[in-house]
PDB file of N, CA and C in Angstrom:
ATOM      1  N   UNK A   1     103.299 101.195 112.815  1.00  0.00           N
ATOM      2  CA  UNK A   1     103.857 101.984 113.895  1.00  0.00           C
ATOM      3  C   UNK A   1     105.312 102.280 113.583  1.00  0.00           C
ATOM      4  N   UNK A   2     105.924 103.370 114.208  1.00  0.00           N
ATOM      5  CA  UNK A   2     106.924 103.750 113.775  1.00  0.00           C
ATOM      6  C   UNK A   2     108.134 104.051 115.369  1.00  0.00           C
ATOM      7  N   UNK A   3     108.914 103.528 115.788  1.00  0.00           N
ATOM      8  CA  UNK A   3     110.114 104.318 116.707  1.00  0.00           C
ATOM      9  C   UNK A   3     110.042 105.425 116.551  1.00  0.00           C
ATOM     10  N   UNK A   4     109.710 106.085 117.387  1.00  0.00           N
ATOM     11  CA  UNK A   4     110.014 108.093 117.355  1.00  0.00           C
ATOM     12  C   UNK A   4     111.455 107.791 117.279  1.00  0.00           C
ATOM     13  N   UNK A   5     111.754 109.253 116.675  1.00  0.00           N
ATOM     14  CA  UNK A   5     112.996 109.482 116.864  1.00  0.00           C
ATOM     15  C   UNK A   5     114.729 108.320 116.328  1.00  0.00           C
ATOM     16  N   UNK A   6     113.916 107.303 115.690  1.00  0.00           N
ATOM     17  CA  UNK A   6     115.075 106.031 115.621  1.00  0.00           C
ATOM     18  C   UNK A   6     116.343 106.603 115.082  1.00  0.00           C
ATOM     19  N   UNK A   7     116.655 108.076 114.008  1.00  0.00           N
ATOM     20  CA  UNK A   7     117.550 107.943 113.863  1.00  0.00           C
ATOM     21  C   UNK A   7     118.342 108.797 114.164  1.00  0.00           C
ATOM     22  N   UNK A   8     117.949 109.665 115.486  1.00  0.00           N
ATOM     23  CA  UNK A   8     118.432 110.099 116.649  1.00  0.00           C
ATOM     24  C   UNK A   8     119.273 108.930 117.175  1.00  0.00           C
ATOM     25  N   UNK A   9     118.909 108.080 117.737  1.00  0.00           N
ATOM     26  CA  UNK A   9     119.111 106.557 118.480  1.00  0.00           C
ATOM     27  C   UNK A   9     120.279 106.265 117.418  1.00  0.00           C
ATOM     28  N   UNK A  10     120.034 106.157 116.700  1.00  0.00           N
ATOM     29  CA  UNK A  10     121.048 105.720 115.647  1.00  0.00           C
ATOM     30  C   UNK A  10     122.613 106.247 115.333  1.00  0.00           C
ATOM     31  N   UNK A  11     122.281 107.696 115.380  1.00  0.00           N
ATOM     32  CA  UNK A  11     123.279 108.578 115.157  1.00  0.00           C
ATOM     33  C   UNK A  11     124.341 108.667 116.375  1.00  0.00           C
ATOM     34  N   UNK A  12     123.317 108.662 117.365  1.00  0.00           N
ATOM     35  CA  UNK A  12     123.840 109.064 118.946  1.00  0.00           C
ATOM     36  C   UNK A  12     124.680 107.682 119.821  1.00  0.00           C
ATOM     37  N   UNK A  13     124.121 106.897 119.325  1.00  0.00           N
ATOM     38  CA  UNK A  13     124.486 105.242 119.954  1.00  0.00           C
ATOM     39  C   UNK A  13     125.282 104.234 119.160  1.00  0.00           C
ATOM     40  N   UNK A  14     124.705 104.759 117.662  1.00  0.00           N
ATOM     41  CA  UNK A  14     125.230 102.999 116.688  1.00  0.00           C
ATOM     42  C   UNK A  14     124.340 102.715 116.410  1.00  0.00           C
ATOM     43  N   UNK A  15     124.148 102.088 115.476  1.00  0.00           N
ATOM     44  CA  UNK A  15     123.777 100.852 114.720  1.00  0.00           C
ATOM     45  C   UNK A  15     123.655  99.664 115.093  1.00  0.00           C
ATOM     46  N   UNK A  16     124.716  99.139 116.151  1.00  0.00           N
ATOM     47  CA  UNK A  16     124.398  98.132 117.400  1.00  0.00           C
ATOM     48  C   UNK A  16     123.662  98.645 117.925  1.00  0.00           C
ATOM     49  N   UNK A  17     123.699  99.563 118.880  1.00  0.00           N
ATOM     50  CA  UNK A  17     122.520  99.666 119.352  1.00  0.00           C
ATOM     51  C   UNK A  17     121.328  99.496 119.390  1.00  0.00           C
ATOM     52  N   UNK A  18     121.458 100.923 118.233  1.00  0.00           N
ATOM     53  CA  UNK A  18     120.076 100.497 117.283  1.00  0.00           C
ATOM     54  C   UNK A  18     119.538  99.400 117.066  1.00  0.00           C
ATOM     55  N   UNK A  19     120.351  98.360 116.490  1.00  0.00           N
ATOM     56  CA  UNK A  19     119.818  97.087 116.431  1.00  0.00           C
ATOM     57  C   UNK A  19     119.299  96.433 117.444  1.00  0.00           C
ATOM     58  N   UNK A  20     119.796  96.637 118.538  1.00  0.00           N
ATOM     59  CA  UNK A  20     118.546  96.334 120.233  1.00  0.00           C
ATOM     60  C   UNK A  20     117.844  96.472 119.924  1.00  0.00           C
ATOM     61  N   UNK A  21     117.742  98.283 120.357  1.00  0.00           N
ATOM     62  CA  UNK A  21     116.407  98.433 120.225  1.00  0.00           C
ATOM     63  C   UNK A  21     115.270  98.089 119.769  1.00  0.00           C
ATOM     64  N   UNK A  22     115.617  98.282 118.009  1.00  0.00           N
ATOM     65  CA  UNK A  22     114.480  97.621 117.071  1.00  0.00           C
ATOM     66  C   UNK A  22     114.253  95.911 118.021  1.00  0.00           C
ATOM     67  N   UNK A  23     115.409  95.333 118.520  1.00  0.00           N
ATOM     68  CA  UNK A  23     114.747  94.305 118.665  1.00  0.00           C
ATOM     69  C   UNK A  23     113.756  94.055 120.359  1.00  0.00           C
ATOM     70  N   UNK A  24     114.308  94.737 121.263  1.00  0.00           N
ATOM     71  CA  UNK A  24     114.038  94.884 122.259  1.00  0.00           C
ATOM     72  C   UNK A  24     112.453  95.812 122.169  1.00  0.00           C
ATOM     73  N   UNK A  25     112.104  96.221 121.064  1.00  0.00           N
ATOM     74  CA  UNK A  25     110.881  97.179 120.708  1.00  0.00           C
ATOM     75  C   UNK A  25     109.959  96.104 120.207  1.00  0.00           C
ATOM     76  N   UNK A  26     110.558  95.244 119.422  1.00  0.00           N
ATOM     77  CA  UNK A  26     109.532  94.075 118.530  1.00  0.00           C
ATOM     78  C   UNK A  26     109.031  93.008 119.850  1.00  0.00           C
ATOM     79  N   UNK A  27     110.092  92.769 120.772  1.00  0.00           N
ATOM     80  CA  UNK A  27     109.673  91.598 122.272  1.00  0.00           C
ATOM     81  C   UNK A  27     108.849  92.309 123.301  1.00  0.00           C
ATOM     82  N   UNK A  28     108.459  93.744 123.307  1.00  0.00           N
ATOM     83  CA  UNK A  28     107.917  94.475 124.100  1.00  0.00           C
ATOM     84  C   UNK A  28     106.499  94.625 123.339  1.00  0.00           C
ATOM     85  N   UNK A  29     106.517  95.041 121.905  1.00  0.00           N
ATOM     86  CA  UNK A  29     105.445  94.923 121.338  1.00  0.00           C
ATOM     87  C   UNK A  29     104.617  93.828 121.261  1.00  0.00           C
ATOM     88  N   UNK A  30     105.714  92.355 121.253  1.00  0.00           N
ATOM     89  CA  UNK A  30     104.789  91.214 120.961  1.00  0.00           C
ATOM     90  C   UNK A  30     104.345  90.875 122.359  1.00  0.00           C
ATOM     91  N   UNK A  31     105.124  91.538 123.197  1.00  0.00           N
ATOM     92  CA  UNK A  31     104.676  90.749 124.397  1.00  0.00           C
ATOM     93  C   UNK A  31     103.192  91.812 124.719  1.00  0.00           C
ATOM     94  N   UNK A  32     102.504  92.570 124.436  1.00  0.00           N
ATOM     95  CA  UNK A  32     101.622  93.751 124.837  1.00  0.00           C
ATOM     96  C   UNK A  32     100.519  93.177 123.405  1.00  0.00           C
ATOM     97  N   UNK A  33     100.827  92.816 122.717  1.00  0.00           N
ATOM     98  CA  UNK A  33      99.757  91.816 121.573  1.00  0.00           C
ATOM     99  C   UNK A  33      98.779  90.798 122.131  1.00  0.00           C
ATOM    100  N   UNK A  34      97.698  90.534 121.439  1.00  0.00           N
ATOM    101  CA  UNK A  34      96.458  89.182 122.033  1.00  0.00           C
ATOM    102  C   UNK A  34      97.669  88.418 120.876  1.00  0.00           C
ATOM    103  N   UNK A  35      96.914  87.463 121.248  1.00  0.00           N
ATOM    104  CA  UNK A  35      97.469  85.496 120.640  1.00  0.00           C
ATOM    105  C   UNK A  35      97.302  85.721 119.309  1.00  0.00           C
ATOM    106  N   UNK A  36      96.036  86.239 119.210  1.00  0.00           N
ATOM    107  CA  UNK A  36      95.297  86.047 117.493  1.00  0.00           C
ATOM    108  C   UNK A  36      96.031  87.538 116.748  1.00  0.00           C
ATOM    109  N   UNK A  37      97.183  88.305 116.978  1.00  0.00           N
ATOM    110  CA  UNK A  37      97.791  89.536 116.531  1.00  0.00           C
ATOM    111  C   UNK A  37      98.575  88.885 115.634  1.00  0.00           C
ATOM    112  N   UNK A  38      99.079  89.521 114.876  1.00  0.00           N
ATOM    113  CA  UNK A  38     100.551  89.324 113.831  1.00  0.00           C
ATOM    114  C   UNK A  38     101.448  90.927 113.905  1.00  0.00           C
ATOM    115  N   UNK A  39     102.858  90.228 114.410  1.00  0.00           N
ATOM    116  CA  UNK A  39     103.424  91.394 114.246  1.00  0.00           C
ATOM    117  C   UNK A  39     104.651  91.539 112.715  1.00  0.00           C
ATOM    118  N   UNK A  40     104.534  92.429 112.372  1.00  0.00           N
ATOM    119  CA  UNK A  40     106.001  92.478 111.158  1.00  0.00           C
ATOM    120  C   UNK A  40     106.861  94.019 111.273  1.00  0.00           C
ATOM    121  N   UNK A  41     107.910  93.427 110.611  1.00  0.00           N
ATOM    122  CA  UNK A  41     108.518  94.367 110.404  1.00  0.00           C
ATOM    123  C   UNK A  41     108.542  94.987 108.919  1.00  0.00           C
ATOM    124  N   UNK A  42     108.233  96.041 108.954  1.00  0.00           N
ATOM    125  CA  UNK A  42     107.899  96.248 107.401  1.00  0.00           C
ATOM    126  C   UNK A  42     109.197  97.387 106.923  1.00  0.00           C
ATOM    127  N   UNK A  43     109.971  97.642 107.748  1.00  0.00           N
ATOM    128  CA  UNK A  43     111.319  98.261 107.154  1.00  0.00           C
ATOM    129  C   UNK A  43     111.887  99.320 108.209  1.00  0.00           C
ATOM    130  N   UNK A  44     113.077  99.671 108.173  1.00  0.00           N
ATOM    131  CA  UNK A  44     113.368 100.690 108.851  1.00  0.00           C
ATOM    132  C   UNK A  44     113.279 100.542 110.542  1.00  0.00           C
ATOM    133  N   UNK A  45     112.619 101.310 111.266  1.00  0.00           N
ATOM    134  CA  UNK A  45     112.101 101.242 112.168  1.00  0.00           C
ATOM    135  C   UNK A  45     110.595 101.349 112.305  1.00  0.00           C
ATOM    136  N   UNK A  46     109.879 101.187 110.701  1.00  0.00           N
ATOM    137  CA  UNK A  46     108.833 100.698 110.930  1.00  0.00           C
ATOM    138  C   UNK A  46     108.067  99.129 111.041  1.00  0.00           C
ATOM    139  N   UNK A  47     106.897  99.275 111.871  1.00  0.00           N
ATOM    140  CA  UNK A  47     106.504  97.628 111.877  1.00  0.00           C
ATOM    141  C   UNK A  47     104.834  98.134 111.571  1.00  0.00           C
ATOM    142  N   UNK A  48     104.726  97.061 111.390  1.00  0.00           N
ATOM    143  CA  UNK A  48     103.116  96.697 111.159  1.00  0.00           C
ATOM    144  C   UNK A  48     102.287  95.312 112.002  1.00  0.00           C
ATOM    145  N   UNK A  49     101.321  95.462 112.587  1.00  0.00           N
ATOM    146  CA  UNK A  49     100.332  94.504 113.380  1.00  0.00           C
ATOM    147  C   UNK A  49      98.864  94.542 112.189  1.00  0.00           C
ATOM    148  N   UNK A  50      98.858  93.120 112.516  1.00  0.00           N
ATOM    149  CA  UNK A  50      97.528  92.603 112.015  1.00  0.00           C
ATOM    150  C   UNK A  50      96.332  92.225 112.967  1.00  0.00           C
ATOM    151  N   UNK A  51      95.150  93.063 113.646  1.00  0.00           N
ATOM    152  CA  UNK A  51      94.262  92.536 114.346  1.00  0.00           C
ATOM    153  C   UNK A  51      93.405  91.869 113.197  1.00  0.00           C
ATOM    154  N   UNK A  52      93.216  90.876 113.311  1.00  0.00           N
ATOM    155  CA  UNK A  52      92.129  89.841 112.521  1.00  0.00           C
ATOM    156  C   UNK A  52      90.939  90.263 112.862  1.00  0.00           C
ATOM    157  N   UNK A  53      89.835  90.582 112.571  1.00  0.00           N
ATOM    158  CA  UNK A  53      88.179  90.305 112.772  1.00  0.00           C
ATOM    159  C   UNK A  53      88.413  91.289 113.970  1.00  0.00           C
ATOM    160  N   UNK A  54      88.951  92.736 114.121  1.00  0.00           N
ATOM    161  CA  UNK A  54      89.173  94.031 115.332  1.00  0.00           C
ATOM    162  C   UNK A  54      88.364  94.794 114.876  1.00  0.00           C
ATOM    163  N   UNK A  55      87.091  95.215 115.252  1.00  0.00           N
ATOM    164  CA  UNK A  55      86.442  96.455 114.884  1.00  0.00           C
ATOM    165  C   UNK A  55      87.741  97.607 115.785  1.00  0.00           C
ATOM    166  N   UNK A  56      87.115  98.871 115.243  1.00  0.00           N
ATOM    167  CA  UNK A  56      88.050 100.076 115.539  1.00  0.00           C
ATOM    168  C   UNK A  56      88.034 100.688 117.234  1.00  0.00           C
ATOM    169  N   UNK A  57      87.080 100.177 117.879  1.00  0.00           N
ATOM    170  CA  UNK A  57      86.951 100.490 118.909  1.00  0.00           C
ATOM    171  C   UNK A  57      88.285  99.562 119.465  1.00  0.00           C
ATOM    172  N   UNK A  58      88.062  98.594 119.156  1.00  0.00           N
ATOM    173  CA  UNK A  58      89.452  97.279 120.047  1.00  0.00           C
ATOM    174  C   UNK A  58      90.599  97.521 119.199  1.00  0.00           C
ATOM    175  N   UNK A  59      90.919  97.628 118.236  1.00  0.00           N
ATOM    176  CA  UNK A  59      91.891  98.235 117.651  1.00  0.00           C
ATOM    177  C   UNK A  59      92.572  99.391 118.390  1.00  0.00           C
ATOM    178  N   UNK A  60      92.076 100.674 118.560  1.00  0.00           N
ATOM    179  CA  UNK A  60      92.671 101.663 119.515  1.00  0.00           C
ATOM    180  C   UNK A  60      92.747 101.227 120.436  1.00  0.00           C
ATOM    181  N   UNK A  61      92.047 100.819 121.353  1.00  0.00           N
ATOM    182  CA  UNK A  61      92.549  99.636 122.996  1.00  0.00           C
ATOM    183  C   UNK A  61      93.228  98.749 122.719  1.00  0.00           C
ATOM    184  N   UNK A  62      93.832  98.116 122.136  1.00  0.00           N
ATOM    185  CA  UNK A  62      95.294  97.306 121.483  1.00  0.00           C
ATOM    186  C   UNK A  62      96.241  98.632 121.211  1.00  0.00           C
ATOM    187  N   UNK A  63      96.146  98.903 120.537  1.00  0.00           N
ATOM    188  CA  UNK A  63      96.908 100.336 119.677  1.00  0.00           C
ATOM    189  C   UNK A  63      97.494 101.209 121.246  1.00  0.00           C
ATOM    190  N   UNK A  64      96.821 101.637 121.521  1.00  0.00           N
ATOM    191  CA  UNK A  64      96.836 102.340 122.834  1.00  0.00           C
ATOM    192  C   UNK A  64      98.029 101.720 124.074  1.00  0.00           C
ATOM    193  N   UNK A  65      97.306 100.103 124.329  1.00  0.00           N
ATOM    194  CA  UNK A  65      98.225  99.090 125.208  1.00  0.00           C
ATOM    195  C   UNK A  65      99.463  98.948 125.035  1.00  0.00           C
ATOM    196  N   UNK A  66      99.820  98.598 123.517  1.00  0.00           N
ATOM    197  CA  UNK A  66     101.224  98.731 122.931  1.00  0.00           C
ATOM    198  C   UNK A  66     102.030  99.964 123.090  1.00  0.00           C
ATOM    199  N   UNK A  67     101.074 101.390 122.565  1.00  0.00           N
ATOM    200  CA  UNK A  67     101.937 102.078 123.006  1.00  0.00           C
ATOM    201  C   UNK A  67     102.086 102.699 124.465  1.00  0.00           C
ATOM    202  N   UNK A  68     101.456 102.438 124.994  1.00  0.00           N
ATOM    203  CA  UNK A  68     101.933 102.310 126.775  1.00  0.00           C
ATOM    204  C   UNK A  68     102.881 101.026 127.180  1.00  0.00           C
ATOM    205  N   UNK A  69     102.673 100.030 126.861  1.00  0.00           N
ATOM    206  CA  UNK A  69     104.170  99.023 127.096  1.00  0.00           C
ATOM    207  C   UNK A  69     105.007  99.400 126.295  1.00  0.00           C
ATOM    208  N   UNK A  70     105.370 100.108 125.152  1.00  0.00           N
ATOM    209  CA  UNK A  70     106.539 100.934 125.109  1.00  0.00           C
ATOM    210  C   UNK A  70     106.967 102.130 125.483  1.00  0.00           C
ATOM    211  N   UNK A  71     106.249 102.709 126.123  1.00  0.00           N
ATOM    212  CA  UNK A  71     106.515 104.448 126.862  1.00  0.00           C
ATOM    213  C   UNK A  71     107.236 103.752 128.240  1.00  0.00           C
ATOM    214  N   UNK A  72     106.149 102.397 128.941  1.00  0.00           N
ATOM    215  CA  UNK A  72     106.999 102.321 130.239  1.00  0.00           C
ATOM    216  C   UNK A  72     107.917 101.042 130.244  1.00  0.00           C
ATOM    217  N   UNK A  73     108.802 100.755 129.147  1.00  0.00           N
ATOM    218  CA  UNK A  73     109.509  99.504 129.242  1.00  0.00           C
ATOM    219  C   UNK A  73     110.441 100.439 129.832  1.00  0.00           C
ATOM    220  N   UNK A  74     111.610  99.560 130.311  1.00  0.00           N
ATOM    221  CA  UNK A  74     112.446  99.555 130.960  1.00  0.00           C
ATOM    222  C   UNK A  74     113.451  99.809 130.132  1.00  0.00           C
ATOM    223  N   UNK A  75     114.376 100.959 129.846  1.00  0.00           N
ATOM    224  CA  UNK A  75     115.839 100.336 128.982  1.00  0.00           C
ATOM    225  C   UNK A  75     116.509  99.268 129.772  1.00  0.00           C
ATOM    226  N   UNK A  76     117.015  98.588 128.602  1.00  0.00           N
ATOM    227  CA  UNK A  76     118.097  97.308 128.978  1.00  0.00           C
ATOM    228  C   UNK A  76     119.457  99.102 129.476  1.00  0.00           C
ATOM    229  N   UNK A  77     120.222  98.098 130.556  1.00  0.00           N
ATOM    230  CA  UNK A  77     121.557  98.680 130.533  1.00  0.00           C
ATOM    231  C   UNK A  77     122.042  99.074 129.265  1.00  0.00           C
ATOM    232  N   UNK A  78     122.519 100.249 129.116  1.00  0.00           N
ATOM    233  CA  UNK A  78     123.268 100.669 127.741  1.00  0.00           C
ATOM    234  C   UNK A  78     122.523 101.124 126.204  1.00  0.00           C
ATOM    235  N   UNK A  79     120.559 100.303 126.661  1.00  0.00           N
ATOM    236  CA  UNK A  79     120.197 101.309 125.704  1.00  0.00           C
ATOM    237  C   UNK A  79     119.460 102.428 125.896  1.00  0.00           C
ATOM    238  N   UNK A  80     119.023 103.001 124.699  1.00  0.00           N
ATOM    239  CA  UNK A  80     117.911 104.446 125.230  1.00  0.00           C
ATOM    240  C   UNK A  80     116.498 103.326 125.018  1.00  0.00           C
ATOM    241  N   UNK A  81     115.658 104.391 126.058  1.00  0.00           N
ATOM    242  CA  UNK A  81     114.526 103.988 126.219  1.00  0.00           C
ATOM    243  C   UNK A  81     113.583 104.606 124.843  1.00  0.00           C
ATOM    244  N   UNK A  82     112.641 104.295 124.216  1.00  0.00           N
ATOM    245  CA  UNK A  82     111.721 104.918 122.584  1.00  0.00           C
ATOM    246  C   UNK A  82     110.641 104.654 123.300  1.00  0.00           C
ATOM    247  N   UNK A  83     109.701 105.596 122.422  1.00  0.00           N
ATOM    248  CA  UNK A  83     108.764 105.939 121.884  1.00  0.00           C
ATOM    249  C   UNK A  83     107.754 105.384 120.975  1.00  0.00           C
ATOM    250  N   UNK A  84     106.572 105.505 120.244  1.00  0.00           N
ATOM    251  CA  UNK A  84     106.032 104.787 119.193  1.00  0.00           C
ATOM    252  C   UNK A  84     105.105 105.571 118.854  1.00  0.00           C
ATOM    253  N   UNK A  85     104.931 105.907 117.715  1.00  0.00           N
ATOM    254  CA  UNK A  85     103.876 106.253 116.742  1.00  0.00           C
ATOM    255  C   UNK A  85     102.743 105.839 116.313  1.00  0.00           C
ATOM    256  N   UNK A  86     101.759 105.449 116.371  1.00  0.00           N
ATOM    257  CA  UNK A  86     100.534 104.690 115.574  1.00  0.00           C
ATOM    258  C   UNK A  86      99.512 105.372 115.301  1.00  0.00           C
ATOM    259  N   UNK A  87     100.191 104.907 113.973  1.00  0.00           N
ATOM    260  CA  UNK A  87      98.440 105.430 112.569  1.00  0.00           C
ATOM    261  C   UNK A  87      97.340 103.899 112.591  1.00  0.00           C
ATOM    262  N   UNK A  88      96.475 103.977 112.456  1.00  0.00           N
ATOM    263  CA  UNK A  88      95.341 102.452 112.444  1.00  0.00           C
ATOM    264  C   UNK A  88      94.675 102.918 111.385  1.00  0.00           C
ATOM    265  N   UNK A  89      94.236 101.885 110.809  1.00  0.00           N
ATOM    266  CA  UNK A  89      92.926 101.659 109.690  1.00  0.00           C
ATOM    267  C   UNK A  89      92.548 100.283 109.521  1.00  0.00           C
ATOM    268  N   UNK A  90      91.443 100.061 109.674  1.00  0.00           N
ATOM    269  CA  UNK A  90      90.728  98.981 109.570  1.00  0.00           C
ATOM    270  C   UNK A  90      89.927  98.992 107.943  1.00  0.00           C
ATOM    271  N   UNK A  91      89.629  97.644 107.672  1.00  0.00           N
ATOM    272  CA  UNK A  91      89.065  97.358 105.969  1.00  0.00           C
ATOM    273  C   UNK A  91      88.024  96.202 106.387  1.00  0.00           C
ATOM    274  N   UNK A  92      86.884  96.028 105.980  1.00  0.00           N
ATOM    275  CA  UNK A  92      86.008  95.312 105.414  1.00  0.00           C
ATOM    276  C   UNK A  92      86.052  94.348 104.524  1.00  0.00           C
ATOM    277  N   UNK A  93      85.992  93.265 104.502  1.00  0.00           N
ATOM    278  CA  UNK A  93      86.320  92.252 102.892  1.00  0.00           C
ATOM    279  C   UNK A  93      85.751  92.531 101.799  1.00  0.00           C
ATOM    280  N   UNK A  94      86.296  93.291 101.285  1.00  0.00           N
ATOM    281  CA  UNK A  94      86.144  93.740  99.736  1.00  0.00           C
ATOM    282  C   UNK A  94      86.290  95.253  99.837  1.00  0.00           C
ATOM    283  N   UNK A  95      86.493  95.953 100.866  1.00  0.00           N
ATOM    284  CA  UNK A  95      86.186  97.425 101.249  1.00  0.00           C
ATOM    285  C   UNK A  95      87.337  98.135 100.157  1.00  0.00           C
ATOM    286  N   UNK A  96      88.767  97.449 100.677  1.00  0.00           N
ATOM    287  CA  UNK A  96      89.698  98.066  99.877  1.00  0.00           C
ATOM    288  C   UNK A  96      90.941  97.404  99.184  1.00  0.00           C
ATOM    289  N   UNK A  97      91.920  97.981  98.343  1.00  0.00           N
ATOM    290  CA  UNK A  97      93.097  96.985  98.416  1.00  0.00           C
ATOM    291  C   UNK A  97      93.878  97.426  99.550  1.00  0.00           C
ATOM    292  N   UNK A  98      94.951  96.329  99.410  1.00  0.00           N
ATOM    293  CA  UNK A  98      95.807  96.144 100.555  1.00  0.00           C
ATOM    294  C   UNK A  98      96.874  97.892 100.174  1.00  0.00           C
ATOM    295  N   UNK A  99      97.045  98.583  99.135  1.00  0.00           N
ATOM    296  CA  UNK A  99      97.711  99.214  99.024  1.00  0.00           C
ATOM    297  C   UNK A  99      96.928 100.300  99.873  1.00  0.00           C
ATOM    298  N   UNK A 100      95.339 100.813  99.710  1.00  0.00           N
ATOM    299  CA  UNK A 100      94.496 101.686 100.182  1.00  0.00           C
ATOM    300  C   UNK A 100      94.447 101.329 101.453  1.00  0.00           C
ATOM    301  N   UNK A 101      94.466 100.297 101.772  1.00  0.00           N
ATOM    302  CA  UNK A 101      94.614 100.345 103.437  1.00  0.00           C
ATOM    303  C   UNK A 101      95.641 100.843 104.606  1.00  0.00           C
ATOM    304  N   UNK A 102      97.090 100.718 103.560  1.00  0.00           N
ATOM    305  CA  UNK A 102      98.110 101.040 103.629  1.00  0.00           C
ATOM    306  C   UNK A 102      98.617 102.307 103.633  1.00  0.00           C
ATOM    307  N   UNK A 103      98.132 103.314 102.652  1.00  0.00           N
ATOM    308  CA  UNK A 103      97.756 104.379 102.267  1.00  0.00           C
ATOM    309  C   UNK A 103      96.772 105.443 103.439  1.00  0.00           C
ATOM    310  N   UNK A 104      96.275 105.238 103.848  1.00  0.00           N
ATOM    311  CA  UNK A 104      95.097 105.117 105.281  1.00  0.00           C
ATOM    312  C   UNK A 104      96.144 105.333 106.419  1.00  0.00           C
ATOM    313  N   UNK A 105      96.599 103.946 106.351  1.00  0.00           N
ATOM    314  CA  UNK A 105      97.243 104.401 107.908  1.00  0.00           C
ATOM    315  C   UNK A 105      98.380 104.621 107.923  1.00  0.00           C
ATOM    316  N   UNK A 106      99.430 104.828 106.955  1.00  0.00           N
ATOM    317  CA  UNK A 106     100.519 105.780 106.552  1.00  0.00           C
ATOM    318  C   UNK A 106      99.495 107.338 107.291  1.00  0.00           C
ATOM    319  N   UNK A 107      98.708 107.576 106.403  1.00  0.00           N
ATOM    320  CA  UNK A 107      98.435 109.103 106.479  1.00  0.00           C
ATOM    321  C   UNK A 107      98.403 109.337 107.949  1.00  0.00           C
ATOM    322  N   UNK A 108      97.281 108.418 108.580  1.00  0.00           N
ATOM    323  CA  UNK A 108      97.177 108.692 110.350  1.00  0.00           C
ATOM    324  C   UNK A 108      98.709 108.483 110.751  1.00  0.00           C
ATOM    325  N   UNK A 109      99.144 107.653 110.519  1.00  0.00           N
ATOM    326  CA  UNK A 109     101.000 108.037 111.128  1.00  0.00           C
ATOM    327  C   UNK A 109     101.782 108.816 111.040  1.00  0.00           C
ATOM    328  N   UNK A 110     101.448 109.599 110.550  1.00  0.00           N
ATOM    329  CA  UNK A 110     102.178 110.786 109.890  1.00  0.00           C
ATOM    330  C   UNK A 110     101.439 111.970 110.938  1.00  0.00           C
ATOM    331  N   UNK A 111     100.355 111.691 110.764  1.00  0.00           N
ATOM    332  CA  UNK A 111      99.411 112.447 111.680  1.00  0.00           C
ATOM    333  C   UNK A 111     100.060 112.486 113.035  1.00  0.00           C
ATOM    334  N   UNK A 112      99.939 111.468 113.551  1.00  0.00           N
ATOM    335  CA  UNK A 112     100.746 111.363 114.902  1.00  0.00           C
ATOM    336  C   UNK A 112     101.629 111.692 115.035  1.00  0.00           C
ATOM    337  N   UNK A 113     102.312 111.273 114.444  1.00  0.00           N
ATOM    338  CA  UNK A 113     104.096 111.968 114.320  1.00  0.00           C
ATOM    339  C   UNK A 113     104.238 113.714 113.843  1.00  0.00           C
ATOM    340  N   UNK A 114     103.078 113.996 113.532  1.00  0.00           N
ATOM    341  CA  UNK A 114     102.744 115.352 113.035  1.00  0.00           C
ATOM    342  C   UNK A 114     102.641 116.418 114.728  1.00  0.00           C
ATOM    343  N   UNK A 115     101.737 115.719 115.589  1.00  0.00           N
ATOM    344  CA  UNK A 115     101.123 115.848 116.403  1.00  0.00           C
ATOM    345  C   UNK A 115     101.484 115.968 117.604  1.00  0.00           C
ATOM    346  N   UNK A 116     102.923 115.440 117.796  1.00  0.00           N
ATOM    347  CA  UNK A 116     103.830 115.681 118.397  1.00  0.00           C
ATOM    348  C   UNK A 116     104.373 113.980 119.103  1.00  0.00           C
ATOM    349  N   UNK A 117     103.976 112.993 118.742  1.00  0.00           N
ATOM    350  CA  UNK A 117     104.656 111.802 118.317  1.00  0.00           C
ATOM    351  C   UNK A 117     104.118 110.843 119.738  1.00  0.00           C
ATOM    352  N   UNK A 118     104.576 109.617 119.972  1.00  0.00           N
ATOM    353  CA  UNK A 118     103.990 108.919 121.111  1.00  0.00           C
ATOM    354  C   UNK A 118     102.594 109.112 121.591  1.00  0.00           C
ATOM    355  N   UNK A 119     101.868 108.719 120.069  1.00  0.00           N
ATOM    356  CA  UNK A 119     100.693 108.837 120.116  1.00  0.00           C
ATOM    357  C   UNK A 119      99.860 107.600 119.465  1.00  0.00           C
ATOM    358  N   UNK A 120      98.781 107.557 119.446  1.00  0.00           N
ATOM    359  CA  UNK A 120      97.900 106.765 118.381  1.00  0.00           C
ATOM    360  C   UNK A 120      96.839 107.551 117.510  1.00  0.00           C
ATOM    361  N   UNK A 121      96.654 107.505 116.295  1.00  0.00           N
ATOM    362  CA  UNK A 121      95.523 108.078 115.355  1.00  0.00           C
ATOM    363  C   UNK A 121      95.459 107.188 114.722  1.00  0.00           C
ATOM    364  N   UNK A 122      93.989 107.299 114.180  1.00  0.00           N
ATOM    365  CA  UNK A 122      92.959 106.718 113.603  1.00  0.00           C
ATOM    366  C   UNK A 122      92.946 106.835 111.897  1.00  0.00           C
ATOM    367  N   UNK A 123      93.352 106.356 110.811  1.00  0.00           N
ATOM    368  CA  UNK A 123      93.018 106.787 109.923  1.00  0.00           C
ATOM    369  C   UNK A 123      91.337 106.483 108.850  1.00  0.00           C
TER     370      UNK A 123
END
């Protein structure tokens, strides 16, 4: 998943700021996660979640939840309120490598963000 817009936020506010956000985005995300989720940050203002054993149907109803607890969080005083992006792809054990899976839902994120952003797709 990706912050719409982060370096809008960035430009317009700081880098402090910014730095909320991203973090105030990761406590909103984890808090909108099941128990058995993993969240990371994989760079930038992008992150990545791990549903364990999620067929694709519960995947988008996770996917979906998250990005509705970030459309209606609350800004803290002083920051801007974001957005979120999500591409999904799910793998099978042995289906693919970790790079092709990666590859997958890059493309659906892009898609979304293509699509006009604060969305979820499927890759």
């Amino acid at each position: 998943m990706d912050i719409d817009h982060f370096k809008r936020i960035n430009d317009q506010h700081g880098h402090l700021v910014g730095d909320r956000v991203l973090a105030h985005f990761a406590q909103t995300v984890g808090r909108a996660l099941r128990h058995t989720d993993y969240l990371g940050r994989f760079g930038g203002e992008e992150f990545v979640v791990l549903l364990p054993r999620t067929d694709m149907e519960a995947v988008l109803a996770v996917a979906e939840h998250v990005r509705q607890a970030v459309e209606q969080q609350s800004a803290i005083a002083g920051q801007p309120a974001c957005t979120a992006s999500l591409g999904l792809a799910t793998i099978e054990a042995g289906e693919a490598t970790l790079d092709e899976l990666l590859a997958r839902d890059d493309s659906a994120l892009y898609r979304a963000k293509a699509d006009g952003r604060n969305r979820v797709e499927a890759g």
